[in-house]
C-alpha atoms as a PDB file:
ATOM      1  CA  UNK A   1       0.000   0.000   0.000  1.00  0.00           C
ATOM      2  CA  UNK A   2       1.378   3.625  -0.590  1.00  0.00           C
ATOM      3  CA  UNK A   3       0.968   6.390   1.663  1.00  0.00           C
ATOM      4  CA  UNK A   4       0.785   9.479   0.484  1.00  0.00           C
ATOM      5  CA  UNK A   5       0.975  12.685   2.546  1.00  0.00           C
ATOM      6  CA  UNK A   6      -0.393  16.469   1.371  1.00  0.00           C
ATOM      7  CA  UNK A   7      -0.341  19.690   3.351  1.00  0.00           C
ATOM      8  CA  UNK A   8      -1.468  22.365   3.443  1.00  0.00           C
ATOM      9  CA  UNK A   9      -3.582  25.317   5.597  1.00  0.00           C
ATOM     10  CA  UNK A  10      -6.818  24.877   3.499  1.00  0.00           C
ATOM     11  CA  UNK A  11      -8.689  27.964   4.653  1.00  0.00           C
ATOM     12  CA  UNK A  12     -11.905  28.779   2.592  1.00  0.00           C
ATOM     13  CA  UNK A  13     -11.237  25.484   0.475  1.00  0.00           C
ATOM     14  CA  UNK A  14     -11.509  26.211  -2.853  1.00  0.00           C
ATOM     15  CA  UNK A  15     -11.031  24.547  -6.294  1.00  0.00           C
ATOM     16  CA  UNK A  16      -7.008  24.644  -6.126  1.00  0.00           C
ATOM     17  CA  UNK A  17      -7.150  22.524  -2.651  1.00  0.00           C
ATOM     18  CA  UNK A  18      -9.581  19.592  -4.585  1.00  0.00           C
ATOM     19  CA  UNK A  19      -6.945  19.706  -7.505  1.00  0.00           C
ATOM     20  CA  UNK A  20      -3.897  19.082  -4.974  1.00  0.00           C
ATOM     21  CA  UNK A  21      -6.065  17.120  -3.410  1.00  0.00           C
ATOM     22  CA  UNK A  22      -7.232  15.009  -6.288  1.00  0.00           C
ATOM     23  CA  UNK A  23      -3.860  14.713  -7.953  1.00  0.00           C
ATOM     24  CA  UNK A  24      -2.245  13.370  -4.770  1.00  0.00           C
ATOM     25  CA  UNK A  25      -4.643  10.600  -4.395  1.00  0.00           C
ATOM     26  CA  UNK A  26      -3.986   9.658  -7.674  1.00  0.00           C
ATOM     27  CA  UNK A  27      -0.349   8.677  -6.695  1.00  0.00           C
ATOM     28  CA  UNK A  28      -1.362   6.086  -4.140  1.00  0.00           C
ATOM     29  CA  UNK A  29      -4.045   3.585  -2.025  1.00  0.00           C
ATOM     30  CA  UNK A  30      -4.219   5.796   1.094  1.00  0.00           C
ATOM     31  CA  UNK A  31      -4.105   9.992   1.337  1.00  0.00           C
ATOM     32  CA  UNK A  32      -3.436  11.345   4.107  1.00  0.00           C
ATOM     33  CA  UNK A  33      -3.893  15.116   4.950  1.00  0.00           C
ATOM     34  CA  UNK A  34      -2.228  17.184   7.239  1.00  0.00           C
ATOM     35  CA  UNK A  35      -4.387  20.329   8.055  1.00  0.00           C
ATOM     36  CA  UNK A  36      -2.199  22.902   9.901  1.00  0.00           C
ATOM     37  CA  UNK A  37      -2.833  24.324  13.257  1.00  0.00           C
ATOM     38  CA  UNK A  38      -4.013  27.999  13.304  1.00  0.00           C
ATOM     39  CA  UNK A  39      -0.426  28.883  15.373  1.00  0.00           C
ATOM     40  CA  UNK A  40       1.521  27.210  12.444  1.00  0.00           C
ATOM     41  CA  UNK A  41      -0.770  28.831   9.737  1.00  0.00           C
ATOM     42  CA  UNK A  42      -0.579  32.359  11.355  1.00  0.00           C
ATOM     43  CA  UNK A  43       3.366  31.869  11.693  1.00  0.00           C
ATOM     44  CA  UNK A  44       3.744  30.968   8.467  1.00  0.00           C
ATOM     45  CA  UNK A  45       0.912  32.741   5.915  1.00  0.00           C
ATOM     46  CA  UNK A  46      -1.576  34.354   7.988  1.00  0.00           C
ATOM     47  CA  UNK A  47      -4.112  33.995  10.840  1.00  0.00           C
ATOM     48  CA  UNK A  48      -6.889  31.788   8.970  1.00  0.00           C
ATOM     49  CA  UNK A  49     -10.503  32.591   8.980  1.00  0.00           C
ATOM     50  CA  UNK A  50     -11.997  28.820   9.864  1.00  0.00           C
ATOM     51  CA  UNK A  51     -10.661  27.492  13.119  1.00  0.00           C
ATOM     52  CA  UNK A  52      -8.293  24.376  12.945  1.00  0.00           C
ATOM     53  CA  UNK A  53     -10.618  21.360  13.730  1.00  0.00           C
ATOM     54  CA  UNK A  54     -13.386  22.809  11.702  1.00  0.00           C
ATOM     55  CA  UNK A  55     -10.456  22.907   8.282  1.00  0.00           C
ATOM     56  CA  UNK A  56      -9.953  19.633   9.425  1.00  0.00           C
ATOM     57  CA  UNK A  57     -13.561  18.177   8.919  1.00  0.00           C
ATOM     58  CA  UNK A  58     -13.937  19.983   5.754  1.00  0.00           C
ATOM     59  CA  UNK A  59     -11.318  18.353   4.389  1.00  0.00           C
ATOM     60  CA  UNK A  60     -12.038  14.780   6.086  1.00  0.00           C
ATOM     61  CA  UNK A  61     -15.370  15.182   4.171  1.00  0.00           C
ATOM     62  CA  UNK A  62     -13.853  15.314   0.683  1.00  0.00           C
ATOM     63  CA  UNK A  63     -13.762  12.451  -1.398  1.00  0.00           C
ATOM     64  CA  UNK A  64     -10.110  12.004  -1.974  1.00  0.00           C
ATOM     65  CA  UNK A  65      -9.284  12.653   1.570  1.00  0.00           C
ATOM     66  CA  UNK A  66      -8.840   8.862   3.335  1.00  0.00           C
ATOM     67  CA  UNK A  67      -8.406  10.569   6.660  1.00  0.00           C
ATOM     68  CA  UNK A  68      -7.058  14.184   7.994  1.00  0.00           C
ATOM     69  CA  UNK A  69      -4.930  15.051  11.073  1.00  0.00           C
ATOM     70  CA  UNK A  70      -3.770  18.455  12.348  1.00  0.00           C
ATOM     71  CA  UNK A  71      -0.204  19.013  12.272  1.00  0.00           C
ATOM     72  CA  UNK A  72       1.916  18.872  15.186  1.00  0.00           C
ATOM     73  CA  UNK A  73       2.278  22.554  17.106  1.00  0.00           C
ATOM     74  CA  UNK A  74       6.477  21.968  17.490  1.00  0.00           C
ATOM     75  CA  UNK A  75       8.037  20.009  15.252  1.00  0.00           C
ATOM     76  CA  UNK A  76       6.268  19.847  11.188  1.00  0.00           C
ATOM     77  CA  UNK A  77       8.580  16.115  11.360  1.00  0.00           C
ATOM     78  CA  UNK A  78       6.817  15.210  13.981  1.00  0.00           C
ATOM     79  CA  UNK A  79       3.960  14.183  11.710  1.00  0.00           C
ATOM     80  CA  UNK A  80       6.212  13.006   9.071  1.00  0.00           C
ATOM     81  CA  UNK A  81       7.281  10.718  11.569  1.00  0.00           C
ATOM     82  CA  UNK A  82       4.270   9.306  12.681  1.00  0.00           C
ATOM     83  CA  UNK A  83       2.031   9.141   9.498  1.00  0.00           C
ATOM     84  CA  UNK A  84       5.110   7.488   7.633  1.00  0.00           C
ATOM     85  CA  UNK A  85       4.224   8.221   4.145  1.00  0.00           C
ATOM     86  CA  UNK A  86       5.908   6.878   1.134  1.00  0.00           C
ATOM     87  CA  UNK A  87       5.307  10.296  -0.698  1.00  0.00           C
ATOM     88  CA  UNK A  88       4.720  13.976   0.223  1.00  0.00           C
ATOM     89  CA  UNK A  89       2.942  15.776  -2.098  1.00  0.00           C
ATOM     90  CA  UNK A  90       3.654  19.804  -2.543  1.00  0.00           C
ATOM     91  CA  UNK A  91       1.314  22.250  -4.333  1.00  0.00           C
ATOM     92  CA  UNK A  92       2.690  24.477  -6.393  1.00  0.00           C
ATOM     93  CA  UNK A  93       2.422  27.445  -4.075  1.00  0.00           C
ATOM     94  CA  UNK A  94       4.159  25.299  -1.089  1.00  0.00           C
ATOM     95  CA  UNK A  95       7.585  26.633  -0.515  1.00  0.00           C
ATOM     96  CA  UNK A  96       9.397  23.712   0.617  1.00  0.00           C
ATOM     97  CA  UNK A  97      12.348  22.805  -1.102  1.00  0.00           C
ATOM     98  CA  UNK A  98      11.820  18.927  -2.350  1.00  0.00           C
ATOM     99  CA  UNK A  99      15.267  18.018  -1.867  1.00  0.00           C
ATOM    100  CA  UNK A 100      15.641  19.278   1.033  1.00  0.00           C
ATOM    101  CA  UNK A 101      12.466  17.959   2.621  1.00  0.00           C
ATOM    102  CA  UNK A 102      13.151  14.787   1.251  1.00  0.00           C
ATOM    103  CA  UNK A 103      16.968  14.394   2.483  1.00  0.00           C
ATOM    104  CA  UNK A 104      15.772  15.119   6.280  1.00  0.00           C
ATOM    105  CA  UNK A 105      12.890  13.274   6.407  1.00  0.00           C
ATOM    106  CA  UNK A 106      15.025  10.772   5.468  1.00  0.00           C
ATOM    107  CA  UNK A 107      17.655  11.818   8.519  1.00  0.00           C
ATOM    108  CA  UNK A 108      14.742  10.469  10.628  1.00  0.00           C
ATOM    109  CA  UNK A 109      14.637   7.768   9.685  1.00  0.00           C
ATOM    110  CA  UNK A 110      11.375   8.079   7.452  1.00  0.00           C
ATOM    111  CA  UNK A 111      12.479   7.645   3.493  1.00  0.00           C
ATOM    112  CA  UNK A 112       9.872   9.887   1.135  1.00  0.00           C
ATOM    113  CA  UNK A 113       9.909  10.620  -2.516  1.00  0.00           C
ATOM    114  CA  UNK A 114       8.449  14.170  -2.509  1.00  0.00           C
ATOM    115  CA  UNK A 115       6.047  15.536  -5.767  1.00  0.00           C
ATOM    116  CA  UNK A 116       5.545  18.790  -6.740  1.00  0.00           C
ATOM    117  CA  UNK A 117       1.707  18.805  -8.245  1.00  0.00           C
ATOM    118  CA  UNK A 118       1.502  21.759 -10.906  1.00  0.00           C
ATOM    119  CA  UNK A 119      -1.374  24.004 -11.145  1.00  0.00           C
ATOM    120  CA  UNK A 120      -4.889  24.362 -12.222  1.00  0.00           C
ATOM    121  CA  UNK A 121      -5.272  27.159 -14.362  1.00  0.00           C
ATOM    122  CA  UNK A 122      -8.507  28.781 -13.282  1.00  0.00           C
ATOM    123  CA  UNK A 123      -9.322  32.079 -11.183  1.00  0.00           C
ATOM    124  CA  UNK A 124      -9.472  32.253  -7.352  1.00  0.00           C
ATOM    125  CA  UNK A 125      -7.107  29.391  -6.803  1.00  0.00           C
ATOM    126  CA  UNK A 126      -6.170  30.655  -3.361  1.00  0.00           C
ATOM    127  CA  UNK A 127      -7.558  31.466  -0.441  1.00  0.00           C
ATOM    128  CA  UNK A 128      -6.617  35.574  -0.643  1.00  0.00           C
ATOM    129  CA  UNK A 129      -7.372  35.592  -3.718  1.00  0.00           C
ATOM    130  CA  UNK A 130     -11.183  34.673  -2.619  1.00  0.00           C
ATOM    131  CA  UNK A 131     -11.196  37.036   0.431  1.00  0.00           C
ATOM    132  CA  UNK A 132     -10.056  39.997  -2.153  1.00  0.00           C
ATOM    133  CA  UNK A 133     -12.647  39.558  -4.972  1.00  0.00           C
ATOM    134  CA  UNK A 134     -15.520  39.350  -1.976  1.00  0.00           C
ATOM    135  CA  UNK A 135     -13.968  42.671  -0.198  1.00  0.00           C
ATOM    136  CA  UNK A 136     -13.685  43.848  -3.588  1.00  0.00           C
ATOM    137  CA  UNK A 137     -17.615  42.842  -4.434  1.00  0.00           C
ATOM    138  CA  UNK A 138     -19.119  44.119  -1.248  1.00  0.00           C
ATOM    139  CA  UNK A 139     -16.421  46.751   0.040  1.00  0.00           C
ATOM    140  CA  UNK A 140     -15.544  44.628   2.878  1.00  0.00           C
ATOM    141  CA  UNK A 141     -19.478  44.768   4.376  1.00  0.00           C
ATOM    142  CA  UNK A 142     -22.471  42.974   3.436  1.00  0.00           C
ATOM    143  CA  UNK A 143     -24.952  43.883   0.800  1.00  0.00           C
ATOM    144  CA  UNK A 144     -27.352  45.795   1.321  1.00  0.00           C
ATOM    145  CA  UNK A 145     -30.881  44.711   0.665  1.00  0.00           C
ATOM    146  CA  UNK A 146     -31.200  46.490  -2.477  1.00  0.00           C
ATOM    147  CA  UNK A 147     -27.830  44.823  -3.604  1.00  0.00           C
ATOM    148  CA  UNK A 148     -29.224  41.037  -2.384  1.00  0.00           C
ATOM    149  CA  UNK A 149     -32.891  41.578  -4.243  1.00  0.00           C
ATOM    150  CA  UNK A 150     -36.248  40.351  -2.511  1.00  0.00           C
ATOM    151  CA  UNK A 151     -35.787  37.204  -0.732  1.00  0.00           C
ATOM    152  CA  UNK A 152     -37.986  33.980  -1.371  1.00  0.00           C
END
């Protein structure tokens, strides 16, 4: 059986996550995800808007997804070590180095082939670029009534 690990924050999920996700299952039996913690997320991108273990269950619930864990809160390996994958998938906007990532996972003790999925060429692949068209479309309030039209 192949393991196969993805990453990722996955705040306000979005067609680019199902791709990564998609594509990863595709190169093996089990997928595992790794959703990170809000501390790690905020360190590292920015503070998300969906708390942890609620990221989590959204992307438990997609089809790909065999099962998804939240990363470890002091050491990123630490996971690594524990899920054992036999590849780490990397989206395209991931900035891991594969080599690198690959040479000290393999330090402890945990041997990985890493994969660098490309991309999906469509609009609003990310998560900011989702917040900025919906600031941009209602000026960072909500619509008026007028804007909404008569509701049902």
């Amino acid at each position: 059986m192949v393991r196969v690990m993805a990453t990722g924050v996955f705040d306000l999920l979005h067609p680019g996550h199902l791709y990564y996700l998609t594509q990863s299952k595709k190169l093996g039996d089990e997928l595992v995800v790794v959703v990170a913690r809000d501390r790690t997320a905020t360190r590292m991108k920015r503070e998300p808007v969906l708390p942890e273990q609620l990221r989590r269950e959204l992307v438990e619930g997609l089809k790909p997804v065999d099962r998804a864990i939240l990363g470890s809160l002091t050491d990123i390996f630490h996971t690594v070590e524990e899920v054992r994958p036999d590849i780490i998938t990397l989206g395209n906007d991931q900035h891991w180095d594969e080599g690198e990532l690959e040479r000290e996972c393999a330090r402890r003790g945990v041997p990985v082939k890493v994969v660098r999925l490309g991309r999906l060429s469509q609009e609003l692949l990310s998560s900011s670029q989702i917040v900025d068209r919906v600031l941009r479309l209602y000026g960072g309030g909500r619509p008026d009534k007028e804007r909404e039209g008569p509701r049902p």
